[in-house]
N, C-alpha and C. Protein backbone atom coordinates (compact mmCIF):
# COMPACT_ATOMS: atom_id res chain seq x y z
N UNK A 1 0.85 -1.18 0.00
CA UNK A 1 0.00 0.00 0.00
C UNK A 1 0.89 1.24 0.00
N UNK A 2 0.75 2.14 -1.06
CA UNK A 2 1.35 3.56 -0.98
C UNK A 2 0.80 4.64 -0.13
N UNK A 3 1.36 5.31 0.28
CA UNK A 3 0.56 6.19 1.01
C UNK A 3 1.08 7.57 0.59
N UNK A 4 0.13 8.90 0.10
CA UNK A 4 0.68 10.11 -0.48
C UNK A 4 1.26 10.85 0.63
N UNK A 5 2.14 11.57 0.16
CA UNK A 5 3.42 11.86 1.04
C UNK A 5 2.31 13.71 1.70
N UNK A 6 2.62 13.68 3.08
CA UNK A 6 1.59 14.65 3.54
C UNK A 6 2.22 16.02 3.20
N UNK A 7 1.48 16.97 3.10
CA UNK A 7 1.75 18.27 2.81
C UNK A 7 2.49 18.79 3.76
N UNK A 8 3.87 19.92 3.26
CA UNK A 8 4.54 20.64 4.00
C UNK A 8 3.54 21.32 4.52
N UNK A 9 3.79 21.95 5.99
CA UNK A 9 2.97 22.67 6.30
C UNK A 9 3.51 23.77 6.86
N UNK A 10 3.10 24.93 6.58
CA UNK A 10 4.23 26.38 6.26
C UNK A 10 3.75 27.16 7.83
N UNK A 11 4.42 27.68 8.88
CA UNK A 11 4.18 28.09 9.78
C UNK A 11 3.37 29.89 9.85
N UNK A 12 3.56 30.15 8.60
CA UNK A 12 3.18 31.21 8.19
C UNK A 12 2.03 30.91 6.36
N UNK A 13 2.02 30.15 7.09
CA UNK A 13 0.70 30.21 5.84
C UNK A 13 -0.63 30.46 5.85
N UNK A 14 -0.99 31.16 6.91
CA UNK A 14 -2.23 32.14 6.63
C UNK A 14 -2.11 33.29 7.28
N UNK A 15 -0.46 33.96 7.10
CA UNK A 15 -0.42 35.60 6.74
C UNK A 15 -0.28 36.03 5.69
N UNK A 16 -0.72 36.86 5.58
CA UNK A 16 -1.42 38.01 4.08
C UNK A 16 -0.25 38.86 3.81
N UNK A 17 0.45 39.27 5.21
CA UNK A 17 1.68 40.22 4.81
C UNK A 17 2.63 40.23 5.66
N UNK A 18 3.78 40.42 5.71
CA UNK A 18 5.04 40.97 6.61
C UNK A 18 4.21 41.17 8.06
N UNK A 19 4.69 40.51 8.74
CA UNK A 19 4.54 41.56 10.04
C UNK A 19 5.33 42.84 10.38
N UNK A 20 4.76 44.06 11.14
CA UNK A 20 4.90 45.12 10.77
C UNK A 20 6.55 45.23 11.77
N UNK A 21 7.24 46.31 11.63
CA UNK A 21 7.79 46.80 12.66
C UNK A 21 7.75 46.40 14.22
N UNK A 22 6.27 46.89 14.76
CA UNK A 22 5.70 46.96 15.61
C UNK A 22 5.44 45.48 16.22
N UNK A 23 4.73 44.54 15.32
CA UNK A 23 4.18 43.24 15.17
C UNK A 23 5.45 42.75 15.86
N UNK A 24 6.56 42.73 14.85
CA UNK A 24 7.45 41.61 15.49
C UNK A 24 8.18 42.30 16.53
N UNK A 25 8.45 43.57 17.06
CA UNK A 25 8.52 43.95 18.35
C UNK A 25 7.65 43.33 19.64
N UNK A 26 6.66 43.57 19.52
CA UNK A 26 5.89 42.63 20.38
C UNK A 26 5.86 41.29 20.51
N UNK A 27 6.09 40.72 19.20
CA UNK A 27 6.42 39.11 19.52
C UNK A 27 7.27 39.08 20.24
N UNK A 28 8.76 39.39 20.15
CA UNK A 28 9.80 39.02 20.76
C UNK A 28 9.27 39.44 22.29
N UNK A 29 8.64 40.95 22.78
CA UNK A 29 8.50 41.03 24.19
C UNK A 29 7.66 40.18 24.30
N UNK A 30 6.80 39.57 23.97
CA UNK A 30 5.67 38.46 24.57
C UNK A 30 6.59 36.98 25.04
N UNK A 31 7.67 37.15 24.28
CA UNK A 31 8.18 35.77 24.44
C UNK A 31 9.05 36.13 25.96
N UNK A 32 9.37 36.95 25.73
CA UNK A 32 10.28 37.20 26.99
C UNK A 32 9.86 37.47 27.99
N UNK A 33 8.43 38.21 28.13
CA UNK A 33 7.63 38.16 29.03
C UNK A 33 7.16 36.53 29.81
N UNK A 34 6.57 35.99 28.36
CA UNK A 34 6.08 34.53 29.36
C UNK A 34 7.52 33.76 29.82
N UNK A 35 8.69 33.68 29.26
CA UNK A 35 9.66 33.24 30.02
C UNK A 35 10.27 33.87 31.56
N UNK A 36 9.87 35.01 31.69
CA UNK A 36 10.74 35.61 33.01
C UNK A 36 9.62 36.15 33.72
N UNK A 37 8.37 36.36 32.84
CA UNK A 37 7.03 36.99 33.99
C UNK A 37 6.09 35.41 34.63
N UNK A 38 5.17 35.44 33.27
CA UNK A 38 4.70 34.53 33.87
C UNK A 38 3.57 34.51 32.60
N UNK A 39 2.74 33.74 32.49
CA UNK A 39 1.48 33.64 31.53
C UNK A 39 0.29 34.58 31.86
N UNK A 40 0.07 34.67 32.90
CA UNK A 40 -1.52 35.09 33.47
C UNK A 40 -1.45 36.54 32.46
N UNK A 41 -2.78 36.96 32.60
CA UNK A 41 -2.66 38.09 31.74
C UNK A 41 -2.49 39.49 32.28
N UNK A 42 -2.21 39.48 34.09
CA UNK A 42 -1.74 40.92 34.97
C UNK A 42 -0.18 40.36 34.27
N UNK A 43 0.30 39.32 34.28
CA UNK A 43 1.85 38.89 34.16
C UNK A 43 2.21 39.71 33.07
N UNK A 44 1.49 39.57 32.01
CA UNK A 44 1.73 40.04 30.20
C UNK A 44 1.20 41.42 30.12
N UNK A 45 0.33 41.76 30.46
CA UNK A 45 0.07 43.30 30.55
C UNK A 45 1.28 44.16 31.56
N UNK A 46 1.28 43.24 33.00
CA UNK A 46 2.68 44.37 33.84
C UNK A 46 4.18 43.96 33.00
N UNK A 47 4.59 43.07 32.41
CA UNK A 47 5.47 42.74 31.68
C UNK A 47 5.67 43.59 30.72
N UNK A 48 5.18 43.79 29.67
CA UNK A 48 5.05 44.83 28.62
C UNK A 48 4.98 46.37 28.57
N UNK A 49 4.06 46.47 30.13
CA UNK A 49 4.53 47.89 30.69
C UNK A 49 5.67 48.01 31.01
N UNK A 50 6.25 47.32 31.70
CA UNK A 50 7.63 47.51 32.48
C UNK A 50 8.92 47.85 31.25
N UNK A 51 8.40 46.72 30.36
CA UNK A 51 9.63 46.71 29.09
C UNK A 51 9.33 48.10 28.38
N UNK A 52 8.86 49.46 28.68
CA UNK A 52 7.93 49.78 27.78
C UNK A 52 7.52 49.87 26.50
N UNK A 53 7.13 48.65 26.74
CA UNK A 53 6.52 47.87 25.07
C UNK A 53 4.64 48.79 25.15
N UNK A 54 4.11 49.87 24.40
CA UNK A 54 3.25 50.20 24.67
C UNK A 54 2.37 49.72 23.74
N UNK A 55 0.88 50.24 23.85
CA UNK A 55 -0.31 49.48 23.29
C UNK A 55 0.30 50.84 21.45
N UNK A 56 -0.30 50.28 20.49
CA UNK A 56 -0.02 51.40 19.38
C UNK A 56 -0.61 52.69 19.24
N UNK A 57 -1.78 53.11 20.59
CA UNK A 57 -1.80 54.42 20.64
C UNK A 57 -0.86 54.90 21.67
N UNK A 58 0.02 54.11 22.19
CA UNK A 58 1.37 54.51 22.94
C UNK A 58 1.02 55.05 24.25
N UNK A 59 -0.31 54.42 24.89
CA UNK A 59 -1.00 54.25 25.81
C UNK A 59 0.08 52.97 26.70
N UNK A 60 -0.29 52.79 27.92
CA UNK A 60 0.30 51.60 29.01
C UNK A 60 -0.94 50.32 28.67
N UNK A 61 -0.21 49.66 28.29
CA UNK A 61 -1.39 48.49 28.02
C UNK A 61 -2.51 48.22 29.65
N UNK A 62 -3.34 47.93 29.01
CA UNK A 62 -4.50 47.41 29.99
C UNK A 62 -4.85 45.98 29.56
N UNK A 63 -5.19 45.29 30.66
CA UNK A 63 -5.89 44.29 30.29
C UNK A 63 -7.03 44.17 28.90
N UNK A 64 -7.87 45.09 29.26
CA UNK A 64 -9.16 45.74 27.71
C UNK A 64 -8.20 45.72 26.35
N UNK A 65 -7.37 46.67 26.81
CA UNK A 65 -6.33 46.92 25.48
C UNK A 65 -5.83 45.92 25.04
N UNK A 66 -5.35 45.19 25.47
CA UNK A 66 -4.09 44.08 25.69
C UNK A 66 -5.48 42.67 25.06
N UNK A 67 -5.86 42.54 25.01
CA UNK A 67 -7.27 41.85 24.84
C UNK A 67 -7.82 42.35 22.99
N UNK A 68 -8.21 43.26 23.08
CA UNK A 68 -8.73 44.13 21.93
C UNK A 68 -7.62 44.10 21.09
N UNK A 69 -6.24 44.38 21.15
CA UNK A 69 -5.40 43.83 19.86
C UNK A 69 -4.61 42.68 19.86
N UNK A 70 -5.22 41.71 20.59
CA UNK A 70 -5.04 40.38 20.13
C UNK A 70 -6.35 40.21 19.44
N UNK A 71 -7.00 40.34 19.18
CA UNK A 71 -8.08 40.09 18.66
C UNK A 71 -7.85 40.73 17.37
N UNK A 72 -7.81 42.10 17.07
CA UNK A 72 -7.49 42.78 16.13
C UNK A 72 -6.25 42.13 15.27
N UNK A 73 -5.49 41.70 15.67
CA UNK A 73 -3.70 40.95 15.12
C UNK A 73 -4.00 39.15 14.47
N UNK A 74 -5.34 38.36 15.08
CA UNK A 74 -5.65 37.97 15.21
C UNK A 74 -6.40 37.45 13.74
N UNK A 75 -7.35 38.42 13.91
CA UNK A 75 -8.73 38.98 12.54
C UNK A 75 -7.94 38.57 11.19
């Protein structure tokens, strides 16, 4: 019995474009956050303040905020 060989599967294959500047700034603090803060989401919101990694109206992230563009990044 042959079996068809399974599809590569691309880690970025359902983005539309570059992540921005901004985008992959925040990735990297998110990563460094859950390694040295913690997961919970006071952990990732006071984490990101501290680094000051701010929300993109250059506001102090809030939980609401911090919520609302994951969703938005997300979409």
């Amino acid at each position: 019995m042959t079996t068809a060989p399974r599809p590569h599967l691309d880690p970025h294959q359902s983005r539309t474009r570059e992540p921005t500047p901004y985008e992959y700034k925040l990735a990297a603090t998110l990563e460094e956050v859950f390694t040295e803060d913690g997961h919970e989401l006071a952990d990732v919101v006071g984490g990101l303040n501290a680094r000051q990694v701010h929300a993109p109206d250059g506001a102090p992230w809030t939980e609401e905020s911090f919520r609302a563009e994951m969703r938005r990044l997300g979409a």
